[in-house]
Structure formats: structure tokens, C-alpha cells
C-alpha atoms as a PDB file:
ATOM      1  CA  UNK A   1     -13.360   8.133 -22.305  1.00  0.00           C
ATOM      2  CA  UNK A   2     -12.291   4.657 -23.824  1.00  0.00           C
ATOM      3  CA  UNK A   3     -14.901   2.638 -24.119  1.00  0.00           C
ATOM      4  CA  UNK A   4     -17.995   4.553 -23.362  1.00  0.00           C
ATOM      5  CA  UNK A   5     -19.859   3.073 -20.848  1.00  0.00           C
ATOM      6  CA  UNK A   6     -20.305   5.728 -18.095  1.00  0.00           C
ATOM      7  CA  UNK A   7     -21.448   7.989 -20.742  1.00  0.00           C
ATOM      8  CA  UNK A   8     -23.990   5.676 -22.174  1.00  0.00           C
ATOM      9  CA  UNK A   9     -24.988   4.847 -18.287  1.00  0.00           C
ATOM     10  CA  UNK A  10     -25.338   7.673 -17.580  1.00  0.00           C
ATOM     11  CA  UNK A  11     -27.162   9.254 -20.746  1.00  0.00           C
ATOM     12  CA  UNK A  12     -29.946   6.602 -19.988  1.00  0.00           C
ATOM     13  CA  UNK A  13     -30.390   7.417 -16.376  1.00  0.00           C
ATOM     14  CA  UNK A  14     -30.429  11.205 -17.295  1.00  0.00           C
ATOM     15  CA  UNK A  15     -33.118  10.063 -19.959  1.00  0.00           C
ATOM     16  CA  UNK A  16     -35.237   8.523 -17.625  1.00  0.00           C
ATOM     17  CA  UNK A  17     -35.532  10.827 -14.671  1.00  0.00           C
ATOM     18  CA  UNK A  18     -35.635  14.033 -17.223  1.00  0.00           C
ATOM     19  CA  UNK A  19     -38.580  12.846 -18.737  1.00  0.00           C
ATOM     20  CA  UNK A  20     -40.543  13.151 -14.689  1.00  0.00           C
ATOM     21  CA  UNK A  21     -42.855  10.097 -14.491  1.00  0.00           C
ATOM     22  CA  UNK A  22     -45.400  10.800 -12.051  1.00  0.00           C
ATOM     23  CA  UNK A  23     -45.549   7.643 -10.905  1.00  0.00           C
ATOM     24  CA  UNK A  24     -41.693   7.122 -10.357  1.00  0.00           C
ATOM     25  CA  UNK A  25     -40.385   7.240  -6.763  1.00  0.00           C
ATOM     26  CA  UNK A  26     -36.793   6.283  -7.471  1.00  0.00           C
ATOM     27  CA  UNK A  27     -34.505   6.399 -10.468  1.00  0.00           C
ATOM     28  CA  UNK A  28     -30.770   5.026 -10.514  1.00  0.00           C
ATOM     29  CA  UNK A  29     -27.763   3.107 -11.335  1.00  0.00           C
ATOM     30  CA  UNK A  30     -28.160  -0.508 -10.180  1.00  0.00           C
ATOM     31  CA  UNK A  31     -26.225  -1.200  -6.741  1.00  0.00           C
ATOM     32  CA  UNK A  32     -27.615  -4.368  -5.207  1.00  0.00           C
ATOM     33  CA  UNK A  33     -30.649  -3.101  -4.050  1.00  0.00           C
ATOM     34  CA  UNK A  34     -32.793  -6.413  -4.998  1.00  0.00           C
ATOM     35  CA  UNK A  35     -30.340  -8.326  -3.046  1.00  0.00           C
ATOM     36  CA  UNK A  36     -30.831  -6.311   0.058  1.00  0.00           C
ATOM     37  CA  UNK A  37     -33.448  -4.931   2.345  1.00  0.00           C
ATOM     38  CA  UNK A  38     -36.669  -5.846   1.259  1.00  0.00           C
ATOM     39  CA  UNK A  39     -38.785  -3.274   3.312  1.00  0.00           C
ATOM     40  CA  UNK A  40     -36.517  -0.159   1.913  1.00  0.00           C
ATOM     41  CA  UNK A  41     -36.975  -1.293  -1.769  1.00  0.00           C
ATOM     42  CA  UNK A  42     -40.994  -1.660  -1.223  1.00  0.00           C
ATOM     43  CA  UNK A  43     -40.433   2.386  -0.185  1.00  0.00           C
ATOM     44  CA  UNK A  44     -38.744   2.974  -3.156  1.00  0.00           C
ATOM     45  CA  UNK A  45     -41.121   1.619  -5.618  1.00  0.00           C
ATOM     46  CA  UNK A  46     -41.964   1.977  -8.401  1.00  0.00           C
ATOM     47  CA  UNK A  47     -38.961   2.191  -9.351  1.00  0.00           C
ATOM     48  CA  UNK A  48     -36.226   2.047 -12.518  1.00  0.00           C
ATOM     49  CA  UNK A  49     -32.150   1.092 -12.184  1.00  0.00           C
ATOM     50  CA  UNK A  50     -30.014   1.164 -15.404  1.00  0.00           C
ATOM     51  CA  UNK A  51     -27.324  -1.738 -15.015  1.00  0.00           C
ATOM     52  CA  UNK A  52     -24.038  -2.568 -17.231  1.00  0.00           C
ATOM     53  CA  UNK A  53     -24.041  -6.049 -17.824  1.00  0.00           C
ATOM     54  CA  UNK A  54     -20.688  -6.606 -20.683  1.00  0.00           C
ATOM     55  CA  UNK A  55     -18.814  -6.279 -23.190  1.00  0.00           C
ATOM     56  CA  UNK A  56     -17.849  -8.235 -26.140  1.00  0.00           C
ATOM     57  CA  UNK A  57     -14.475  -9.167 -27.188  1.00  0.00           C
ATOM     58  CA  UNK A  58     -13.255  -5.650 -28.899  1.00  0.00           C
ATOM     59  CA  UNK A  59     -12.815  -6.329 -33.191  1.00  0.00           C
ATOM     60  CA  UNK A  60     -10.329  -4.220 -35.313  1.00  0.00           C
ATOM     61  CA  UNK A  61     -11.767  -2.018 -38.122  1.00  0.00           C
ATOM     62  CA  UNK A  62      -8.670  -1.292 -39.912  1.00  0.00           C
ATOM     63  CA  UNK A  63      -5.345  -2.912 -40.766  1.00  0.00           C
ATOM     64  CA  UNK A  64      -3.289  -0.951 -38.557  1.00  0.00           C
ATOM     65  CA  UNK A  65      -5.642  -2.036 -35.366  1.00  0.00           C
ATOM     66  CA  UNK A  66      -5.633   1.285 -33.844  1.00  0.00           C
ATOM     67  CA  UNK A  67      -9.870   1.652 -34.180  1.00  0.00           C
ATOM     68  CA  UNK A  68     -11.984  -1.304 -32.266  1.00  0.00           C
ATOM     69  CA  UNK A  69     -15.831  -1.900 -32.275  1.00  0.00           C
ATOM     70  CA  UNK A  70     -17.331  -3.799 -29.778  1.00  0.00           C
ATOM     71  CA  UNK A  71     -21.016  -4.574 -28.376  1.00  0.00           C
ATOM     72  CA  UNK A  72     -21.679  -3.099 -24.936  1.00  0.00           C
ATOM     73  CA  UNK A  73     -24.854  -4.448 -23.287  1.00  0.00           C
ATOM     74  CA  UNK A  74     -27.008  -2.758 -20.457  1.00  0.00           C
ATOM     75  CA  UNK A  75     -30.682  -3.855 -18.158  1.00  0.00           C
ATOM     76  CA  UNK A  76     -33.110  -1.377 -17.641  1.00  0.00           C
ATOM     77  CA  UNK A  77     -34.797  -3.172 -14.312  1.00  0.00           C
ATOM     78  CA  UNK A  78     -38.540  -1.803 -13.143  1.00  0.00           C
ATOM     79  CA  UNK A  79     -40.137  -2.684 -10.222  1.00  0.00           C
ATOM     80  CA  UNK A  80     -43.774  -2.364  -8.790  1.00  0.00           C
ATOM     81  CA  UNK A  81     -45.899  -3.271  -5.843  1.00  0.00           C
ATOM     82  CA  UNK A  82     -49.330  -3.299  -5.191  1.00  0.00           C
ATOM     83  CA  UNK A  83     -51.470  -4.076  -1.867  1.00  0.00           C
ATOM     84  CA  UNK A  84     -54.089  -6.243  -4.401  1.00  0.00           C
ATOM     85  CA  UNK A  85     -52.122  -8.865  -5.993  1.00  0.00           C
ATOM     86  CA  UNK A  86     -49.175  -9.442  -8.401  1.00  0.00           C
ATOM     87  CA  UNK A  87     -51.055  -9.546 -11.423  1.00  0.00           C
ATOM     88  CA  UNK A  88     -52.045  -5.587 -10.663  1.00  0.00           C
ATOM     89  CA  UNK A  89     -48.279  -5.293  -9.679  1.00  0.00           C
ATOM     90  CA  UNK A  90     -47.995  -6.142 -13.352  1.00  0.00           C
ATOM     91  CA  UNK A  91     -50.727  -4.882 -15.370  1.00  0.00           C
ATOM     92  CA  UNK A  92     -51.530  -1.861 -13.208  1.00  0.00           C
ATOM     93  CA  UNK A  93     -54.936  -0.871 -11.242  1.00  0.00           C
ATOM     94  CA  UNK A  94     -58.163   0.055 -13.121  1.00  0.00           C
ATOM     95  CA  UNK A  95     -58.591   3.279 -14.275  1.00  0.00           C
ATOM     96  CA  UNK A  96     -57.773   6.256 -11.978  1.00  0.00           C
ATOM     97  CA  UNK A  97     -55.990   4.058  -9.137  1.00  0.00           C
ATOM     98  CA  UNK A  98     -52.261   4.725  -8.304  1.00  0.00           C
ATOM     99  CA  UNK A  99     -51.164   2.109  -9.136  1.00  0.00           C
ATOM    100  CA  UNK A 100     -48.558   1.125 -12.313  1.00  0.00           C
ATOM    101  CA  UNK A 101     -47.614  -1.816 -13.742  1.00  0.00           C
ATOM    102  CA  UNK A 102     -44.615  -3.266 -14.587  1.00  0.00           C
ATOM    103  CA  UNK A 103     -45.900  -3.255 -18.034  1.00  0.00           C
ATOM    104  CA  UNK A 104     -46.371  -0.262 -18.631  1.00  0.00           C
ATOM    105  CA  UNK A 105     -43.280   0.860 -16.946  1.00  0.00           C
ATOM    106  CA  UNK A 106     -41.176  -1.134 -19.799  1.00  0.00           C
ATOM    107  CA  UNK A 107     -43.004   0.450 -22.096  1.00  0.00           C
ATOM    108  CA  UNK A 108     -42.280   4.477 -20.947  1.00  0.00           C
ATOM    109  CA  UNK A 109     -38.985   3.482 -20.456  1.00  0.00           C
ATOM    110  CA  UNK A 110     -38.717   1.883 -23.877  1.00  0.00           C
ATOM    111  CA  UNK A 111     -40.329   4.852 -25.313  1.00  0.00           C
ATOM    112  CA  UNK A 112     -37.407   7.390 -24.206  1.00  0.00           C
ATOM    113  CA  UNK A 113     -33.643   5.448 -24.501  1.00  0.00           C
ATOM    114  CA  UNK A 114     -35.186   2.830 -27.489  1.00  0.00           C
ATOM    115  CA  UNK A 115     -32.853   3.777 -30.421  1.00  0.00           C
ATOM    116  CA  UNK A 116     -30.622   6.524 -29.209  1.00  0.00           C
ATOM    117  CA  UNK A 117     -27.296   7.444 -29.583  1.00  0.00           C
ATOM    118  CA  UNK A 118     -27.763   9.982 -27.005  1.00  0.00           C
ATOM    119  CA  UNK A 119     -25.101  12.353 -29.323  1.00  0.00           C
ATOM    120  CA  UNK A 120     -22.493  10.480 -28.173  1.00  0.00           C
ATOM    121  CA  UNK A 121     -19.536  10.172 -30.336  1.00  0.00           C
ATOM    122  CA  UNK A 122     -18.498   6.803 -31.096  1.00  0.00           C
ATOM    123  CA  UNK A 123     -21.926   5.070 -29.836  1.00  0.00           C
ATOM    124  CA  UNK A 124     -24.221   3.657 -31.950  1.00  0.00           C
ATOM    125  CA  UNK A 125     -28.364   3.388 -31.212  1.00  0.00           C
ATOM    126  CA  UNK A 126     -29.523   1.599 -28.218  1.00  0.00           C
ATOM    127  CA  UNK A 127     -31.164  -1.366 -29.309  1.00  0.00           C
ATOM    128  CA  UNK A 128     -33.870  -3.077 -27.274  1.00  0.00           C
ATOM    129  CA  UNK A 129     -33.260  -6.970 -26.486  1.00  0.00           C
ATOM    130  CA  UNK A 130     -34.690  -9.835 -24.510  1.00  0.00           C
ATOM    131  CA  UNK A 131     -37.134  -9.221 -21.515  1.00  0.00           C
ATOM    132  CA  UNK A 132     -37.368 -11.265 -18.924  1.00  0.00           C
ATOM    133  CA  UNK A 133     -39.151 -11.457 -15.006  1.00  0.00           C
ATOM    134  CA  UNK A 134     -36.628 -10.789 -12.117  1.00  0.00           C
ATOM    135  CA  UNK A 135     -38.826 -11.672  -9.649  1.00  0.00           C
ATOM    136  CA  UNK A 136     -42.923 -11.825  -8.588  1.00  0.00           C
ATOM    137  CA  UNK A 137     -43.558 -12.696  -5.094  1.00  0.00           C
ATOM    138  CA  UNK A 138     -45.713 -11.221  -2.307  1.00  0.00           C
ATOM    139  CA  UNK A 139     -43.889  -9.749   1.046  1.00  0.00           C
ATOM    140  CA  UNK A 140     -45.213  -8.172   4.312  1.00  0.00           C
ATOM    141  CA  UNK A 141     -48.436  -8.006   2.326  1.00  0.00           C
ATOM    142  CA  UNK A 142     -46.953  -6.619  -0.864  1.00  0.00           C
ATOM    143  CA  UNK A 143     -47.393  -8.311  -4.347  1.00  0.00           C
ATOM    144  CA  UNK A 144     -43.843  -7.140  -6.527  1.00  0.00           C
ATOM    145  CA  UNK A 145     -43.120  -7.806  -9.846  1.00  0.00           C
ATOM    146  CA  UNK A 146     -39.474  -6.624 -11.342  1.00  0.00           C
ATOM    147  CA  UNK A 147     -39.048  -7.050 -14.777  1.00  0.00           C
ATOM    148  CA  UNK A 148     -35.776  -6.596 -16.619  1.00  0.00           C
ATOM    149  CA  UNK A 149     -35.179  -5.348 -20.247  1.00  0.00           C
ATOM    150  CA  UNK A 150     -31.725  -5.594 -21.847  1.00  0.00           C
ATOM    151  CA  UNK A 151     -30.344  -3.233 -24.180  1.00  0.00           C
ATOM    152  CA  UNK A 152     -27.738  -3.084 -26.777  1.00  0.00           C
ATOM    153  CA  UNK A 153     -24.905  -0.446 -28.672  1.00  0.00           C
ATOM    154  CA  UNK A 154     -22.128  -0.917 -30.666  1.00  0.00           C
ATOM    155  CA  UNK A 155     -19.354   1.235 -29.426  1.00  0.00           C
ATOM    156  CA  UNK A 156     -16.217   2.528 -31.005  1.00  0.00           C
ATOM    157  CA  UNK A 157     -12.857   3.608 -30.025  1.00  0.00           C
ATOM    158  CA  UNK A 158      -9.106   3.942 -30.766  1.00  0.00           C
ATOM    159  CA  UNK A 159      -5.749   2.683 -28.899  1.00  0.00           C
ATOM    160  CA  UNK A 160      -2.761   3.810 -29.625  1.00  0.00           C
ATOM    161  CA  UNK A 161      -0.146   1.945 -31.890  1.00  0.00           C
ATOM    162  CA  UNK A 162       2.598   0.088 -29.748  1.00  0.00           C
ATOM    163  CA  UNK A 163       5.446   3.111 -29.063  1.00  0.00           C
ATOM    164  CA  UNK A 164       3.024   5.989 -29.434  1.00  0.00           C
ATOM    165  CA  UNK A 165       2.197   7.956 -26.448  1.00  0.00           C
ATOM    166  CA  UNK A 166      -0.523   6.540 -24.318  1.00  0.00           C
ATOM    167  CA  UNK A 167      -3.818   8.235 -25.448  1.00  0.00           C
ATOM    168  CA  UNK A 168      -5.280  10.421 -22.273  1.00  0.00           C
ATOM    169  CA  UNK A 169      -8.200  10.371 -20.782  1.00  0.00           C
ATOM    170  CA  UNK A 170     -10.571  12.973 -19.762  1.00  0.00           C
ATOM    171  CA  UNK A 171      -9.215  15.087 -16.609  1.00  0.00           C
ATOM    172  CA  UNK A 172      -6.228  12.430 -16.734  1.00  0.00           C
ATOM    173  CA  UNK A 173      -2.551  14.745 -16.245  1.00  0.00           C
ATOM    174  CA  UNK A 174      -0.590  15.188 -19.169  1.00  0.00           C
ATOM    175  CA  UNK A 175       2.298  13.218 -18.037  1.00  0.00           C
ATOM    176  CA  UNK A 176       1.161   9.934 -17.573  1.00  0.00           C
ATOM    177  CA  UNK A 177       1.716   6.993 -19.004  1.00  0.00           C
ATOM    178  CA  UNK A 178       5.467   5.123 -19.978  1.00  0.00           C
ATOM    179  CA  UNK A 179       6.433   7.959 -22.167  1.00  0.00           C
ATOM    180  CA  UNK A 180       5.517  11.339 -21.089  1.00  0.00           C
ATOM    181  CA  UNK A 181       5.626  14.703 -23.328  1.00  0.00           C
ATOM    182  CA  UNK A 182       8.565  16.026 -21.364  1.00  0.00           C
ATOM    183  CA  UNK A 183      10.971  12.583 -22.211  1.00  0.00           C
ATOM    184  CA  UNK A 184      13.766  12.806 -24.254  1.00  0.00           C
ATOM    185  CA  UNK A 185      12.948  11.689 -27.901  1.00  0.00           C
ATOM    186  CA  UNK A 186      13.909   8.534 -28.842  1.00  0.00           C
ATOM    187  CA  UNK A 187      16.859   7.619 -30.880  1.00  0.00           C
ATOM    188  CA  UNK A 188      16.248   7.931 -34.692  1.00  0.00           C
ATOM    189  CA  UNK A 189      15.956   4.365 -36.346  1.00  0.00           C
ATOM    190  CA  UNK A 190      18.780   3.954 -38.480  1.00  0.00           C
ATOM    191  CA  UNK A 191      19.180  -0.097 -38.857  1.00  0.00           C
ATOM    192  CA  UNK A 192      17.431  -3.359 -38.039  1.00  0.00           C
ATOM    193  CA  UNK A 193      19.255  -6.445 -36.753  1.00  0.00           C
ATOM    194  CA  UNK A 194      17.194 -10.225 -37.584  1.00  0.00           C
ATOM    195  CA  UNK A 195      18.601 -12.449 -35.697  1.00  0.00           C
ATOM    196  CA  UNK A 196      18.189 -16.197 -36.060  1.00  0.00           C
ATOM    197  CA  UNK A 197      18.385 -19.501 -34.305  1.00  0.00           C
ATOM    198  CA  UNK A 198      17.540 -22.512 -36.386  1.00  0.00           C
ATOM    199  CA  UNK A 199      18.093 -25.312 -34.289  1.00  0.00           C
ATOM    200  CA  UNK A 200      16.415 -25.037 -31.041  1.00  0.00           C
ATOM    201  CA  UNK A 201      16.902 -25.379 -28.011  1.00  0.00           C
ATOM    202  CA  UNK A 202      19.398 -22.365 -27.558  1.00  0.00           C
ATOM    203  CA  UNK A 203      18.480 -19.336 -25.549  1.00  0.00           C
ATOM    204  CA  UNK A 204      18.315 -16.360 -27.304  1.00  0.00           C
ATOM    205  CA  UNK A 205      19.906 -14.308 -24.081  1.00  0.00           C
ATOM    206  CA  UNK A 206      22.824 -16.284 -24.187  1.00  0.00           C
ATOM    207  CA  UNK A 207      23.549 -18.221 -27.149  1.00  0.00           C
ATOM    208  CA  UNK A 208      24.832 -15.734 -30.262  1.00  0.00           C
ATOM    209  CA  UNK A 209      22.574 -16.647 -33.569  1.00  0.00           C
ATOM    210  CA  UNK A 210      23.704 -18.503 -35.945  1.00  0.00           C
ATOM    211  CA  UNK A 211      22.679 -16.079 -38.741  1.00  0.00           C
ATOM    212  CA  UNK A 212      21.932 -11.948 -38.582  1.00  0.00           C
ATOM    213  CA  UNK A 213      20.975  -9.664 -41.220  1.00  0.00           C
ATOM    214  CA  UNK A 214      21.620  -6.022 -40.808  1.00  0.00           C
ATOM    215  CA  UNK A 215      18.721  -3.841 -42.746  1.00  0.00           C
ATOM    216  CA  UNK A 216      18.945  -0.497 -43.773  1.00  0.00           C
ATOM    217  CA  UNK A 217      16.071   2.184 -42.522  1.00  0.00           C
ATOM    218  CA  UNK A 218      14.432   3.155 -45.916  1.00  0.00           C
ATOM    219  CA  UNK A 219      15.874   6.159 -47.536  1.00  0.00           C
ATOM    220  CA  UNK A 220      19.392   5.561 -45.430  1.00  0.00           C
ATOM    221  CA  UNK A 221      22.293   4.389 -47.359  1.00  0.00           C
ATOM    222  CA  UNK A 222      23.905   2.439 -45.596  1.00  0.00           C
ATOM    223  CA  UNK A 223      27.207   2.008 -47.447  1.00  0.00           C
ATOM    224  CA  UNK A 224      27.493   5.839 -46.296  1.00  0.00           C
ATOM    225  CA  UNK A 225      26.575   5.234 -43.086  1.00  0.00           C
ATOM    226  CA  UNK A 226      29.826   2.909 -42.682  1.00  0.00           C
ATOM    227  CA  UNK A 227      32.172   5.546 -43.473  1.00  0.00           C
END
């Protein structure tokens, strides 16, 4: 797994719907849902989707750029309805009604993915970030309110250096990639050829160089190699 993001997906979702809210009616990965049907996602509430939102440009860790960090950003999205009015879609009913707000939905869900790693190698704590109203409006007598919360994680992970085997993935065959196990190994390295052209333009395909220098693999002499 490269760069993490099923697993952390997925560890938030599993989260969520192991901890058993009794008010929650639907828990899940964010499809479209609050672009569709507006009478099936009134059914569904109240109701939490995890969404990937992006990733930053990956950064090397060490001089050989084989180990990359990057920040990987998620929404937690909650959703809630009432028959009263959107303020009780948001704050929740008095005292022994049904009903739960939006509010306090943020906050149980905040309570059980707010700085965890989930024991994921190579993920760091899931930070809480900005939070922000989706939507409040009142349909086929329904007040909603959806309110999204976005969450952060520094992930890590390695590549391969350029020539090495492809590094496999999980459930991925052995033999994939350019350069499988079962390919015949690759000549030994026994010189380098620099080639140069100093006064451009001249096509390196077809025009010979006007200087080359022949080096030596370390620990090859190359005086016996010539005779």
C-alpha cells in the first residue's frame, strides 16, 4: 500500500461505526449522495461519510530520495434533520427528544478518529482542521444541516531507486513490473562513456561528440581490462 489512503479511509469509517451511535442511521465512504436524491438522504439521516479530499506534493527525507512524506487530507461530513426547524437540526431537541444535532455529531465523531494513527505504519495522527457548513435548508418539510470537518496526516512511504525492481503491492503478482524476478540479470557495469557536444545544435543520435571520456567502474583496472 503506497500511499496510505484506503487504509486511513477506511480505519476512520471502521472507527466510527464500531463505536454504535444510537442515533446514527447511516455510516460510509462519501459517494455523491448530497448531490443526489434528496428524499433518500432525509431516510438516511443522521448520518456520517468519511471523504478523501488530497494530497500534497510528496517531499524527500533522505539524499538518496527513496523515502517521501507528504500531507494527506480527509472530511468527515454529518448530516441531520429535524421536523422543527434548522436551528434544532443543529443544536439538537431538548432533553429526551430524538433528535441530534449536527453539533454534537462533530463532536462524537471528533472524540473517536481526533489524533490517531490508527496503528498504521507510516501514518502519522489525524489532526482536526477547519469546519465549515455544507448546507442548511428546509425540504418537503425537513430542516437539514450538514456540516463538514476536515482532517489531516502526514504519511510516509518509499519508491524504489531508478533500476531497482518495482516495489509490490499488497496481493499484486510477483512478476510485475519492467523487470520481473525471473529476468536475466543485467550485465555487470564495467565502464562509463561521457559523451559531449559543445556547440549546439547537433543531435546527439546522429552527430558523433566531439569529446568522450571512458571511466573505469571503481575497483576495475582498466589497463587489465584492455588486454
Amino acid at each position: 500500500m503506497l500511499y496510505h489512503i484506503d487504509a486511513v479511509e477506511s480505519s476512520m469509517l471502521d472507527r466510527i461505526m464500531a463505536a454504535r451511535l444510537h442515533y446514527l442511521r447511516f455510516a460510509g465512504s462519501y459517494g455523491g449522495e448530497l448531490m443526489g436524491d434528496w428524499q433518500a438522504v432525509i431516510r438516511a439521516l443522521p448520518a456520517v461519510w468519511v471523504a478523501f479530499q488530497s494530497m500534497t506534493e510528496p517531499k524527500p527525507c533522505n539524499t538518496a530520495q527513496t523515502r517521501f512524506e507528504a500531507r494527506v487530507q480527509f472530511a468527515t461530513v454529518v448530516a441531520s434533520r429535524s421536523v422543527r426547524n434548522e436551528a434544532t437540526a443543529r443544536k439538537g431537541g431538548p432533553s429526551g427528544t430524538p433528535y441530534v444535532g449536527t453539533y454534537q455529531m462533530l463532536e462524537d465523531v471528533g472524540n473517536l478518529i481526533c489524533m490517531r494513527d490508527f496503528g498504521l505504519d507510516g501514518v502519522d495522527y489525524l489532526r482536526p482542521g477547519r469546519i465549515r457548513t455544507l448546507f442548511t435548508a428546509k425540504i418537503a418539510a425537513q430542516a437539514l444541516s450538514v456540516l463538514a470537518q476536515d482532517w489531516t496526516s502526514r504519511v510516509q512511504f518509499t519508491l524504489r531507486e531508478p533500476g531497482q525492481r518495482p516495489i509490490a503491492s499488497e496481493g499484486e503478482p510477483p512478476e510485475s513490473g519492467y523487470l520481473p524476478p525471473s529476468a536475466e540479470p543485467l550485465p555487470e557495469l564495467r565502464r562509463l562513456g561521457l559523451h559531449y557536444w559543445l556547440k549546439p545544435p547537433q543531435d546527439p543520435d546522429a552527430d558523433d561528440p566531439l569529446l568522450t571520456d571512458i571511466l573505469p567502474r571503481v575497483g576495475i583496472n582498466i589497463y587489465e581490462e584492455q588486454k
